[in-house]
N, C-alpha and C. Protein backbone atom coordinates (compact mmCIF):
# COMPACT_ATOMS: atom_id res chain seq x y z
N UNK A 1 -76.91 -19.22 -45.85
CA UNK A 1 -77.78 -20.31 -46.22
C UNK A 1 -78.69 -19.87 -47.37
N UNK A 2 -78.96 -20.79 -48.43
CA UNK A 2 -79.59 -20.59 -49.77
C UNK A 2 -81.22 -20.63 -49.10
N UNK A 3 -82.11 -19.98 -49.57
CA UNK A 3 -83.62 -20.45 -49.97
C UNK A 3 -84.12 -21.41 -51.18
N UNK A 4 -84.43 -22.74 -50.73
CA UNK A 4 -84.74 -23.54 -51.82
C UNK A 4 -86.34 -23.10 -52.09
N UNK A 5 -86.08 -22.55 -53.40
CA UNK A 5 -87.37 -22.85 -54.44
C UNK A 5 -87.51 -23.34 -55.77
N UNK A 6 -88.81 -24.15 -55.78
CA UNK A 6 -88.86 -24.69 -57.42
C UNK A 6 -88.64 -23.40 -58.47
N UNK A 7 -89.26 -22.54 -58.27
CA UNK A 7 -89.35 -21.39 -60.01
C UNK A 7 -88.47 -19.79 -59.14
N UNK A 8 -87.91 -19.08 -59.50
CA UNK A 8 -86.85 -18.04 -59.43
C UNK A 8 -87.51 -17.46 -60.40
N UNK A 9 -88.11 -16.32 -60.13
CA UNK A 9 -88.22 -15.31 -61.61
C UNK A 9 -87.58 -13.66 -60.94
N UNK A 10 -86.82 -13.62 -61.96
CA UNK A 10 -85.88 -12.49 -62.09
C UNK A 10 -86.67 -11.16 -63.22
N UNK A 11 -87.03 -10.34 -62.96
CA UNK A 11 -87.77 -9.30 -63.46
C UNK A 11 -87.16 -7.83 -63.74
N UNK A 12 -87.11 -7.13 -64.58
CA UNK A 12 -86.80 -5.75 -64.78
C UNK A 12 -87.92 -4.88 -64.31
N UNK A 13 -87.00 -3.25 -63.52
CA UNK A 13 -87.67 -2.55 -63.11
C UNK A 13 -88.68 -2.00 -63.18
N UNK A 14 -88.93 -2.23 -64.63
CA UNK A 14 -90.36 -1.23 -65.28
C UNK A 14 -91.20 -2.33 -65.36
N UNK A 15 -91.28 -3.72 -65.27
CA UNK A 15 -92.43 -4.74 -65.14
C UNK A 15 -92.26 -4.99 -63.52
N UNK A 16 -92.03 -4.41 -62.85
CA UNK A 16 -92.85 -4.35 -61.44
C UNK A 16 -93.73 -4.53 -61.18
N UNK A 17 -94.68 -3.03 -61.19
CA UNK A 17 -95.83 -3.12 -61.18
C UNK A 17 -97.20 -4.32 -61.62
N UNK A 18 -96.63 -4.43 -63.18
CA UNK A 18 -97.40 -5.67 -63.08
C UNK A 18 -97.32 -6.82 -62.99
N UNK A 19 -96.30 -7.30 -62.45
CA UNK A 19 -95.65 -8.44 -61.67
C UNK A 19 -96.28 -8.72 -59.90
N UNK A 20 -96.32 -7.35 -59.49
CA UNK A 20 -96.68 -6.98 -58.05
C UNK A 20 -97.88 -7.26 -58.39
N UNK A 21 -98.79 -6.99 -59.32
CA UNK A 21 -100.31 -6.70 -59.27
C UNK A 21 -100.70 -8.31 -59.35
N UNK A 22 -100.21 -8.97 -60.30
CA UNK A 22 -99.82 -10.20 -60.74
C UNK A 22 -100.34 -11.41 -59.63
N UNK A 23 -98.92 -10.59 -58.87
CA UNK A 23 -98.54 -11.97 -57.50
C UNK A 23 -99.91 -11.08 -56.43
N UNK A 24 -100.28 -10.13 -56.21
CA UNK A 24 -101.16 -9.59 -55.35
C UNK A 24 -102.55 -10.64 -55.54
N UNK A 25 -103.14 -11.08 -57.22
CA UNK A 25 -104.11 -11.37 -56.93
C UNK A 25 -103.95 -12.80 -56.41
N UNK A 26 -103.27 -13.31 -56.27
CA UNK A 26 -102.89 -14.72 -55.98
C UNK A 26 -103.00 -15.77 -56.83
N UNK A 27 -102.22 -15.10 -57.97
CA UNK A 27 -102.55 -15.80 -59.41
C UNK A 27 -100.70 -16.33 -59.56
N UNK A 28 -99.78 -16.13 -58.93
CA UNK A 28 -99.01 -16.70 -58.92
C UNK A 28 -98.66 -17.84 -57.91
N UNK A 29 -97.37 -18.94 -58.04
CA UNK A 29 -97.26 -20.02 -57.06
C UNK A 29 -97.44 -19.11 -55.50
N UNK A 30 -97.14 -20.45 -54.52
CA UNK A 30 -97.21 -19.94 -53.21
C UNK A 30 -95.76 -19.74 -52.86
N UNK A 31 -95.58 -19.56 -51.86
CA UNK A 31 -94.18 -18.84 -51.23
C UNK A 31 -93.01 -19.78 -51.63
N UNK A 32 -93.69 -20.80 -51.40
CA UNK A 32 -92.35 -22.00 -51.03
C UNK A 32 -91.83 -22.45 -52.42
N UNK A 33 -92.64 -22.48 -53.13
CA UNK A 33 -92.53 -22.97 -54.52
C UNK A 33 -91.90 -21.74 -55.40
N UNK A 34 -92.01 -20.12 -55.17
CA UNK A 34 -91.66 -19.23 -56.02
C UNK A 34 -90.92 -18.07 -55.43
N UNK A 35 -89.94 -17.71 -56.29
CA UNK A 35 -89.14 -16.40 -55.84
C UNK A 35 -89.10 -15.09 -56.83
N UNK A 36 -89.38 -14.20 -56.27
CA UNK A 36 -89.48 -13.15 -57.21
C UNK A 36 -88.23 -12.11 -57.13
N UNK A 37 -87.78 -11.82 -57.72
CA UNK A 37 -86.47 -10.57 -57.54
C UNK A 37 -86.66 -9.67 -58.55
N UNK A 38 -86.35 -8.63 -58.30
CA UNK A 38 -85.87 -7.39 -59.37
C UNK A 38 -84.09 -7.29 -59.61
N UNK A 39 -84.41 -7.10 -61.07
CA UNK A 39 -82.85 -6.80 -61.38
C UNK A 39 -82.41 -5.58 -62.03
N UNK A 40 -81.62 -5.08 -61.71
CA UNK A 40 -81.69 -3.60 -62.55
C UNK A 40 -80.44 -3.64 -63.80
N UNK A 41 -79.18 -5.06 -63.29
CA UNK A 41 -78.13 -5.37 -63.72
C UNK A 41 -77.75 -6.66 -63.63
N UNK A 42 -76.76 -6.90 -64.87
CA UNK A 42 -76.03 -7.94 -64.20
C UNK A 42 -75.51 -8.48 -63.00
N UNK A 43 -75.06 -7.76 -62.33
CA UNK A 43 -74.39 -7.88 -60.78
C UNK A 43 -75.78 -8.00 -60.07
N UNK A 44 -76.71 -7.65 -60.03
CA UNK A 44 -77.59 -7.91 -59.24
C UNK A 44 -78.14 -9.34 -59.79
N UNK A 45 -78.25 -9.51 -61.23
CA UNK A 45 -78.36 -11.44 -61.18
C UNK A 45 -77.34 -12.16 -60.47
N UNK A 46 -76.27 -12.05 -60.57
CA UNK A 46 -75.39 -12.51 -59.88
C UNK A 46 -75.56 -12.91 -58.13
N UNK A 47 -75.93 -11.60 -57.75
CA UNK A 47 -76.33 -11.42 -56.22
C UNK A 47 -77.16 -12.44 -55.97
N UNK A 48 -78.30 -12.10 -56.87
CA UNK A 48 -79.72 -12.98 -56.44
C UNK A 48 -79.87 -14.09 -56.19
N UNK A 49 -78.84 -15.04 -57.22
CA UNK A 49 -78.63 -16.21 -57.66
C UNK A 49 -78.06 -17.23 -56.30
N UNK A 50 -77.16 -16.40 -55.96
CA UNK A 50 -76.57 -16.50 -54.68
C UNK A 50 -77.32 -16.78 -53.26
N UNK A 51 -78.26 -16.33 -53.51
CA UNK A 51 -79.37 -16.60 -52.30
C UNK A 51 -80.46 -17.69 -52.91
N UNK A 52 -80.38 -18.48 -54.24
CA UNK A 52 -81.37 -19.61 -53.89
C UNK A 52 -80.39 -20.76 -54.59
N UNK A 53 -81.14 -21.76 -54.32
CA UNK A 53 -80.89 -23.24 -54.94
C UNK A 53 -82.19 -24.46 -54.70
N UNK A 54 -81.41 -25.33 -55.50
CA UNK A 54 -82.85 -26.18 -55.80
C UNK A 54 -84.00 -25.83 -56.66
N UNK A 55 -83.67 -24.78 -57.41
CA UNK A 55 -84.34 -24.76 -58.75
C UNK A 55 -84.90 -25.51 -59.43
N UNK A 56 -86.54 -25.79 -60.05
CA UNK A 56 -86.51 -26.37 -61.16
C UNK A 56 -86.64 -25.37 -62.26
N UNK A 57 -87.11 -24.22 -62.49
CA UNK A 57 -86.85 -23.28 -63.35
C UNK A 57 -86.31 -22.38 -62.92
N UNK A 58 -86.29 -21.29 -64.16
CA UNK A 58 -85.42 -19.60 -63.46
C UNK A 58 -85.75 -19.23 -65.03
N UNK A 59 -86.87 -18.23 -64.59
CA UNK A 59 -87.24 -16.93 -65.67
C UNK A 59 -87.08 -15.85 -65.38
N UNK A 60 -86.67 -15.23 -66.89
CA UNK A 60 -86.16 -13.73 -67.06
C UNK A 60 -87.36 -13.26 -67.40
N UNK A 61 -88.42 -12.74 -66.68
CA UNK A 61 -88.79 -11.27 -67.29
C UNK A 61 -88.67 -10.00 -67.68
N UNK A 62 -88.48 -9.79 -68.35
CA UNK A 62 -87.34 -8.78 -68.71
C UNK A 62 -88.09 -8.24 -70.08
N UNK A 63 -87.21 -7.00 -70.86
CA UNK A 63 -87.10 -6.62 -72.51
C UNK A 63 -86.05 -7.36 -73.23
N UNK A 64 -86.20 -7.39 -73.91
CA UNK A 64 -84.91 -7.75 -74.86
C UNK A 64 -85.24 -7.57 -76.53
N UNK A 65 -83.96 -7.84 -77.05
CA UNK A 65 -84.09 -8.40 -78.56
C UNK A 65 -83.09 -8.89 -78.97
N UNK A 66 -83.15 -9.08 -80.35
CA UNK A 66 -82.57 -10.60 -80.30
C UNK A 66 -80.66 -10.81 -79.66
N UNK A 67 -80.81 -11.81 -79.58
CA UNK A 67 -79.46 -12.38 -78.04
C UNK A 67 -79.24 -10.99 -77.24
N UNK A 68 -80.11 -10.73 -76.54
CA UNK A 68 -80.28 -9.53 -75.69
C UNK A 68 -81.19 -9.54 -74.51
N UNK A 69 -81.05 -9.26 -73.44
CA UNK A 69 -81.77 -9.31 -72.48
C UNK A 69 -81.86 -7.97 -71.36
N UNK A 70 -82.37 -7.12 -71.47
CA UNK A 70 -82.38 -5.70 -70.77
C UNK A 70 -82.91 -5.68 -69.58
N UNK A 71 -82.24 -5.18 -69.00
CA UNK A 71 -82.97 -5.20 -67.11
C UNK A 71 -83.50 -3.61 -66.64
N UNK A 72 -82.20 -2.89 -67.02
CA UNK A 72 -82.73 -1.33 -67.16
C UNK A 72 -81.86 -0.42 -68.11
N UNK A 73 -82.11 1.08 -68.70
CA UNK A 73 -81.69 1.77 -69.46
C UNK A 73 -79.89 2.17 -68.86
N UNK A 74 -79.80 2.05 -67.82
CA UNK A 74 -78.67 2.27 -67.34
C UNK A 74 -77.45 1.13 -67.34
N UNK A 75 -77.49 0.45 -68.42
CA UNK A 75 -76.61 -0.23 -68.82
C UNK A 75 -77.02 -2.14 -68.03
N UNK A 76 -78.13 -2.44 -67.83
CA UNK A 76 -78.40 -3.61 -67.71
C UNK A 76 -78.17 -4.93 -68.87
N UNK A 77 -77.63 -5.37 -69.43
CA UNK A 77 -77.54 -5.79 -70.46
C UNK A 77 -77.01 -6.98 -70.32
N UNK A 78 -77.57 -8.06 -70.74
CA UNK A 78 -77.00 -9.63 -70.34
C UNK A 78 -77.18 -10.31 -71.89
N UNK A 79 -75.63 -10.61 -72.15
CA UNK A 79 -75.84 -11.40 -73.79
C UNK A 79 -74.70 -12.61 -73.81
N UNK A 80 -74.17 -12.97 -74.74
CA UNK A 80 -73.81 -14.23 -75.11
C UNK A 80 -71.96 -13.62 -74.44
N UNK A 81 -71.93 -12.67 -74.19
CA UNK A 81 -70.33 -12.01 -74.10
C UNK A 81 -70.40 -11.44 -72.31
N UNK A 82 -71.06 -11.55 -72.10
CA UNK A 82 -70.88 -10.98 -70.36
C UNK A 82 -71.63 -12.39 -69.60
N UNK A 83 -72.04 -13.31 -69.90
CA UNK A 83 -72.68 -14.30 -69.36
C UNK A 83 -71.67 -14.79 -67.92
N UNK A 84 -70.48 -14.86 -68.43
CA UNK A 84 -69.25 -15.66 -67.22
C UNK A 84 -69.35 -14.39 -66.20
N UNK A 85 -69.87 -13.17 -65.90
CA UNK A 85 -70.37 -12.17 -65.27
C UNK A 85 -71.32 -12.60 -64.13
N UNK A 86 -71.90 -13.75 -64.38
CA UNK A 86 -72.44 -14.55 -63.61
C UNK A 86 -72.42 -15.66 -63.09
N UNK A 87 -71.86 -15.25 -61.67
CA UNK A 87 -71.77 -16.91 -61.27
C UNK A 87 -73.00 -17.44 -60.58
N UNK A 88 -73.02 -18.57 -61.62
CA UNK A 88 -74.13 -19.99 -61.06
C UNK A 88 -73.45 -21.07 -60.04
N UNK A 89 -73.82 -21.16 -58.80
CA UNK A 89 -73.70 -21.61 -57.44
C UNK A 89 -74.06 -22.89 -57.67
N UNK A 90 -73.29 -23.61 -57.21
CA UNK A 90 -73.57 -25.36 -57.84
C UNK A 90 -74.87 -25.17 -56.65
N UNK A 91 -75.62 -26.21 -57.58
CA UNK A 91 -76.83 -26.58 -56.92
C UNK A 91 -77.91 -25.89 -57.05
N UNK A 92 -77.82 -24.79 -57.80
CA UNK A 92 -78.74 -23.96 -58.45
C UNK A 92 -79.98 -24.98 -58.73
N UNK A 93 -79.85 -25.75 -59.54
CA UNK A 93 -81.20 -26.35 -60.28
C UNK A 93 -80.94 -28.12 -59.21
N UNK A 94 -81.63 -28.78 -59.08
CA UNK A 94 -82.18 -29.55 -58.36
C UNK A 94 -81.46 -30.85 -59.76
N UNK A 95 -81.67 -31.13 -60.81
CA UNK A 95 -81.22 -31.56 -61.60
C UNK A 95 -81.23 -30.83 -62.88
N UNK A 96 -81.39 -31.29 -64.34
CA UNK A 96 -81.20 -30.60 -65.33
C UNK A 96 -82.45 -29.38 -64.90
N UNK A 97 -81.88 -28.45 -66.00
CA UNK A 97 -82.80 -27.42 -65.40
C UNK A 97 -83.81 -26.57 -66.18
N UNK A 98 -84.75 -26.10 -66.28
CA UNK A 98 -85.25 -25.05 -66.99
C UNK A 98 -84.83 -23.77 -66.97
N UNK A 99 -84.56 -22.59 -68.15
CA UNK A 99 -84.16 -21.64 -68.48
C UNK A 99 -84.86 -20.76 -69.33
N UNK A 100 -85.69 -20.03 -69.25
CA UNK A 100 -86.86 -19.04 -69.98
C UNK A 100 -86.37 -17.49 -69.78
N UNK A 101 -86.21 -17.20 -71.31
CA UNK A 101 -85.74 -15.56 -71.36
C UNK A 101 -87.20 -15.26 -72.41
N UNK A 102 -88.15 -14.51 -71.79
CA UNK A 102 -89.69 -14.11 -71.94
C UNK A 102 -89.20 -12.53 -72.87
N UNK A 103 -88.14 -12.01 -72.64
CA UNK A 103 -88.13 -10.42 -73.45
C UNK A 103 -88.03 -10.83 -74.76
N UNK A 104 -89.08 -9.32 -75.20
CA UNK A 104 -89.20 -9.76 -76.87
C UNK A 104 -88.08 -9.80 -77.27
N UNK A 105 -88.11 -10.62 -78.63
CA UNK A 105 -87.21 -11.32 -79.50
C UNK A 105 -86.04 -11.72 -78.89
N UNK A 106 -85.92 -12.09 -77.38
CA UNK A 106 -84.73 -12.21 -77.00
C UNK A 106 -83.98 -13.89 -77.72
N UNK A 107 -84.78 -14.66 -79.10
CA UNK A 107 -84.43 -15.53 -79.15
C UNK A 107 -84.43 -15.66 -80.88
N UNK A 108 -85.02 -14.51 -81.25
CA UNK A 108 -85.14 -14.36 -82.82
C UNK A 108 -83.64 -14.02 -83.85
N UNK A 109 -83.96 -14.90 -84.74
CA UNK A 109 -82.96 -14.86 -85.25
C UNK A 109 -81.46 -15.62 -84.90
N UNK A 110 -80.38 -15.46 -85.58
CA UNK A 110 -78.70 -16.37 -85.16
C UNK A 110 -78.71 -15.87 -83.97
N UNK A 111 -78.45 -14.28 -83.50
CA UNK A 111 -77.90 -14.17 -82.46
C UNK A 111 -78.79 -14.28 -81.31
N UNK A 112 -80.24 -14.59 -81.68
CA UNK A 112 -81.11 -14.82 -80.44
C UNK A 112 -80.70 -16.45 -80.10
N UNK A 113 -80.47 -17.14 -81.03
CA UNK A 113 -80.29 -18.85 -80.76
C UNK A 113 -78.67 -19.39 -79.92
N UNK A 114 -77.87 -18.19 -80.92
CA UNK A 114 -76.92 -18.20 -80.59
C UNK A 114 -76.56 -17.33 -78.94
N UNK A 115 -77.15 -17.11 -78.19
CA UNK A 115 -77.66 -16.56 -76.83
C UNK A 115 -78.43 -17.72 -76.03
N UNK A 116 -79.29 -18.16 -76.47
CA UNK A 116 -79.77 -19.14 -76.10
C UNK A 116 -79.20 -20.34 -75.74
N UNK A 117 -78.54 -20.86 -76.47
CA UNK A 117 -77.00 -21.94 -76.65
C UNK A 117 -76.28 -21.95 -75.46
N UNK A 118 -75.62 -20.52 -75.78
CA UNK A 118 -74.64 -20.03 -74.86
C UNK A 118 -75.34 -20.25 -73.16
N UNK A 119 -76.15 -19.37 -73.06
CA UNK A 119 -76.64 -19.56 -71.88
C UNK A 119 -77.45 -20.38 -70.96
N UNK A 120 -77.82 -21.67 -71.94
CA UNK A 120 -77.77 -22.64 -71.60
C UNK A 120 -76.51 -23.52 -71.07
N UNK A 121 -75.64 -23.30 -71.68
CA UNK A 121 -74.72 -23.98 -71.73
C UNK A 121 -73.60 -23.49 -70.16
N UNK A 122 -73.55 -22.28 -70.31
CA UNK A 122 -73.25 -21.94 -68.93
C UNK A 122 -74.17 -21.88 -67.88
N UNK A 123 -75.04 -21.65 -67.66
CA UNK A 123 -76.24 -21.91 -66.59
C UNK A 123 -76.48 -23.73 -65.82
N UNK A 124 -76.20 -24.24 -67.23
CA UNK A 124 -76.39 -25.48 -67.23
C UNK A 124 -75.02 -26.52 -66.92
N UNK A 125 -73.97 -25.74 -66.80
CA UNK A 125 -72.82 -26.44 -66.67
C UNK A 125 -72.61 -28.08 -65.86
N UNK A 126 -72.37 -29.19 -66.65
CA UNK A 126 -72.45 -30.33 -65.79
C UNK A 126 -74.00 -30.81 -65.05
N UNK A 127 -75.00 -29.80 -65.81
CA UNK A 127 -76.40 -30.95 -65.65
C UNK A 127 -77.28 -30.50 -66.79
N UNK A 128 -76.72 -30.28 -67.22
CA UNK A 128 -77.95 -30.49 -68.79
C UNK A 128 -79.32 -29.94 -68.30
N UNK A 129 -80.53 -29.37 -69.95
CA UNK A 129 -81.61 -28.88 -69.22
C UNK A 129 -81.88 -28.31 -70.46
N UNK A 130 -83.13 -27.39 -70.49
CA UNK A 130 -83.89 -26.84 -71.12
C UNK A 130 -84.10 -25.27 -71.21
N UNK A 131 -83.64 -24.30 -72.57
CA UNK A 131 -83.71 -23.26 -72.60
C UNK A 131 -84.16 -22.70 -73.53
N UNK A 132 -85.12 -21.76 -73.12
CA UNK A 132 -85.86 -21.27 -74.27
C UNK A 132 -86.58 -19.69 -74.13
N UNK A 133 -86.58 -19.24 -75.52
CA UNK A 133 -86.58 -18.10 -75.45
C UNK A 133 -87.59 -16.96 -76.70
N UNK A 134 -88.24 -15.94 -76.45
CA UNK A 134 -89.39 -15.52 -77.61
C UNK A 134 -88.49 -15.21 -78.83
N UNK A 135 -89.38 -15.05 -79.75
CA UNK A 135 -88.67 -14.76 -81.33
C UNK A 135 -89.69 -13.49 -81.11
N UNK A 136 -90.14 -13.03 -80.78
CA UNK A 136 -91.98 -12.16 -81.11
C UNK A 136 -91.98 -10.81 -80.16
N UNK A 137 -92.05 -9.89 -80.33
CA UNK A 137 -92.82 -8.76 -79.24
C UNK A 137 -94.08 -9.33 -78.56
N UNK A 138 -93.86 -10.00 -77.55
CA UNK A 138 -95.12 -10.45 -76.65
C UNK A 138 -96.19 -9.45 -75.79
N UNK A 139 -97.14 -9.31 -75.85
CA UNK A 139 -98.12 -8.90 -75.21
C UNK A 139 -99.42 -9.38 -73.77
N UNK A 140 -98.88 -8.84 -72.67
CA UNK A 140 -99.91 -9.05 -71.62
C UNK A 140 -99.04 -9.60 -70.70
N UNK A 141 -99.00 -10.28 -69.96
CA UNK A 141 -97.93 -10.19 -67.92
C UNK A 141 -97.12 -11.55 -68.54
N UNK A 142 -95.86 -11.11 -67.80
CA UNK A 142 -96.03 -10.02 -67.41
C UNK A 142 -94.82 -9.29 -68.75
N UNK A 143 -94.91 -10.31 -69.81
CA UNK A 143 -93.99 -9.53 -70.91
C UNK A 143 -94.61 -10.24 -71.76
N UNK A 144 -96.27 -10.37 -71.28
CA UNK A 144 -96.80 -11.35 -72.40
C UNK A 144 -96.96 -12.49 -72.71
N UNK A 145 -96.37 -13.25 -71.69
CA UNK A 145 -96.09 -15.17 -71.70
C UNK A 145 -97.24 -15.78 -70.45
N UNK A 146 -97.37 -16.79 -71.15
CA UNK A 146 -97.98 -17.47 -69.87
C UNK A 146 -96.95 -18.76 -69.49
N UNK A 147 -96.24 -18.44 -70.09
CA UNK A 147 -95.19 -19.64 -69.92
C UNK A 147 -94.78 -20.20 -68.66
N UNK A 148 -94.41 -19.64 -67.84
CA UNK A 148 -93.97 -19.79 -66.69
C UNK A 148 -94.82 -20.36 -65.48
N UNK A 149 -95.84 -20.51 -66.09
CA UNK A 149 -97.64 -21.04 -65.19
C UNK A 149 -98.00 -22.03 -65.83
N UNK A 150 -97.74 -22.35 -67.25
CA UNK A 150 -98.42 -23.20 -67.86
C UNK A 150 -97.80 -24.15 -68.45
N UNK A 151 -96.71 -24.75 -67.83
CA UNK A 151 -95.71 -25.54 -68.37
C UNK A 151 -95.48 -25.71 -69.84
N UNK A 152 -95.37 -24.55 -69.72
CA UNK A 152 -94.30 -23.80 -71.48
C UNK A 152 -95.51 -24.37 -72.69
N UNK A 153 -96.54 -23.78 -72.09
CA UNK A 153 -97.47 -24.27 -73.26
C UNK A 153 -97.00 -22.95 -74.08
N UNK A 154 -97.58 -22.38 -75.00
CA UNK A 154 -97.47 -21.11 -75.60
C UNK A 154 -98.40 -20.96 -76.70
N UNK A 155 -99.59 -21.15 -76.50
CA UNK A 155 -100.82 -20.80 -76.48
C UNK A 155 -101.01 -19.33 -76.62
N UNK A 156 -100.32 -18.61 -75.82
CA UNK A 156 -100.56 -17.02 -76.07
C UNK A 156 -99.69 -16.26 -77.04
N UNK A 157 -98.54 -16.55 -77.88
CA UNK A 157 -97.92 -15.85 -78.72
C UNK A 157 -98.67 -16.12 -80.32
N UNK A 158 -98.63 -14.99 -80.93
CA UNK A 158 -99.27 -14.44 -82.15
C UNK A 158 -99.05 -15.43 -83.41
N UNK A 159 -99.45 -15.52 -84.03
CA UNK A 159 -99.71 -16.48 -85.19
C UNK A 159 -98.19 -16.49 -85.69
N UNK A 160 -97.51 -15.28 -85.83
CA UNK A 160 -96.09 -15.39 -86.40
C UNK A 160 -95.18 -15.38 -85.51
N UNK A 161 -95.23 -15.83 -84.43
CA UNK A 161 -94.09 -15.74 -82.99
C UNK A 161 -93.92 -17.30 -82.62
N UNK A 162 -93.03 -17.39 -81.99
CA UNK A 162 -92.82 -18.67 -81.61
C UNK A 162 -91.70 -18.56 -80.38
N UNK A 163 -91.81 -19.65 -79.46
CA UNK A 163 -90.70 -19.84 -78.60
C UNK A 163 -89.50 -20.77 -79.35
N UNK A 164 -88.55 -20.73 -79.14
CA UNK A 164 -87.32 -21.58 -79.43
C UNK A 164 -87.20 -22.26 -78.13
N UNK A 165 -86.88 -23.31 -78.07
CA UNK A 165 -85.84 -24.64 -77.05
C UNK A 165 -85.34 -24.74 -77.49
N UNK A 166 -84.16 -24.87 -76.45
CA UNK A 166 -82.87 -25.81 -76.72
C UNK A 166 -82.73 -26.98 -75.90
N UNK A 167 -82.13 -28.30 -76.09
CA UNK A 167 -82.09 -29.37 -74.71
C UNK A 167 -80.62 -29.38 -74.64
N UNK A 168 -79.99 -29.19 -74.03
CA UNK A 168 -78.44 -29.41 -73.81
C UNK A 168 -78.21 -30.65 -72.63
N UNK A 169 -77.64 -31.27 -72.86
CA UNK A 169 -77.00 -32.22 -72.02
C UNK A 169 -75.65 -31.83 -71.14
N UNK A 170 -75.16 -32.48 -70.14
CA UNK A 170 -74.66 -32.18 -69.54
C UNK A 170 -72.90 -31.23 -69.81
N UNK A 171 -72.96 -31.95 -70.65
CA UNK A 171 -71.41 -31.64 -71.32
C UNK A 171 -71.40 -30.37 -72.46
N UNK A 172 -73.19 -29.85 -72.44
CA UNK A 172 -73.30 -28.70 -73.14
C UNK A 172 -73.71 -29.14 -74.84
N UNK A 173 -73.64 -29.91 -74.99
CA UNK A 173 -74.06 -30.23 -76.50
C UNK A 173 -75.45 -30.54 -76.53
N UNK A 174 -75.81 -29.67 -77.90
CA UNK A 174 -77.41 -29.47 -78.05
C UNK A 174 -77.73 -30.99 -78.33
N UNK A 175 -78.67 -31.06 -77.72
CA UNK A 175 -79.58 -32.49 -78.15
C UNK A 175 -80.48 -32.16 -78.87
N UNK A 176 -80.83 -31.75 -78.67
CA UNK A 176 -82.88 -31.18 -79.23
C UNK A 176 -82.84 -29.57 -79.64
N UNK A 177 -83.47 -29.46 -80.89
CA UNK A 177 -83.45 -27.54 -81.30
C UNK A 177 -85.41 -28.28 -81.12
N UNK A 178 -85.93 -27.49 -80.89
CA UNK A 178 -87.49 -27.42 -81.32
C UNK A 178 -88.37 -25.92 -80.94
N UNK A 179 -89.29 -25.81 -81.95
CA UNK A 179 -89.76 -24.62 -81.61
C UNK A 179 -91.28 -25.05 -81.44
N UNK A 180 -92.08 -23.78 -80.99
CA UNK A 180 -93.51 -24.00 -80.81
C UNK A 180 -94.39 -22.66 -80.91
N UNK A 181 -95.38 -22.78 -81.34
CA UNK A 181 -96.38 -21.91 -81.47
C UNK A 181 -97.63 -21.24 -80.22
């Protein structure tokens, strides 16, 4: 049996700590509404994924750069070419869905957009949704975003950084490119 929660955040090993410190002060959602996991690999997104549904978001905290997403030094690595590595469990997201990859530059540049696309597009298979991802080396929790609390305001990235969206519809074709400051 799945655990239904609204937000899934998936985290790399070395932002633990301040993820733990994070959710300790009670500055993150409450139980029912949020899930926290560590990933060290692909196969362990995979795993995780497997145990929830009813999603309205699912963030990567993580490192990255651009169309890159790092979980740990030991070969964690999630990009536009190992994505089908992961299977998404129908019913994952509740309807279209939200998708936030927070590691720096994991969205800068072709191959950050072109990552973005992609993994929208498979994540999102047959319900369309929203994915988006930093262009910027972010600074402060827990990779620097407040995104994930503040309904994707982005208020906290640096005068020259920006988030990318994508809106994909169900059948995978971009509707909407927009970026924000």
């Amino acid at each position: 049996m799945r655990t239904w929660v609204d937000e899934l955040i998936i985290y790399s090993p070395d932002i633990a700590s301040t993820l733990e410190t994070k959710t300790a002060k009670g500055e993150a959602s409450t139980a029912n509404q949020l899930a926290i996991e560590c990933a060290k690999s692909v196969g362990d997104v995979d795993i995780i994924l497997q145990r929830y549904g009813n999603l309205k978001r699912l963030v990567f905290c993580t490192h990255g750069s651009p169309g890159v997403v790092f979980f740990s030094a030991a070969g964690g690595y999630l990009h536009q070419y190992n994505l089908g590595e992961v299977r998404v469990p129908v019913g994952l997201f509740q309807r279209a869905g939200q998708l936030l990859f927070t590691g720096c530059e994991t969205a800068r540049g072709q191959y950050g957009e072109d990552f973005l696309v992609a993994a929208g597009r498979h994540f999102f298979k047959g319900i369309g949704g929203v994915v988006g991802g930093a262009t910027v080396k972010l600074l402060g929790w827990p990779t620097g975003t407040v995104l994930p609390y503040v309904s994707w305001h982005t208020n906290a990235l640096p005068e020259s950084g920006m988030v990318v969206l994508y809106r994909l519809d169900r059948d995978g074709k971009v509707e909407v490119r927009s970026t924000a400051r």
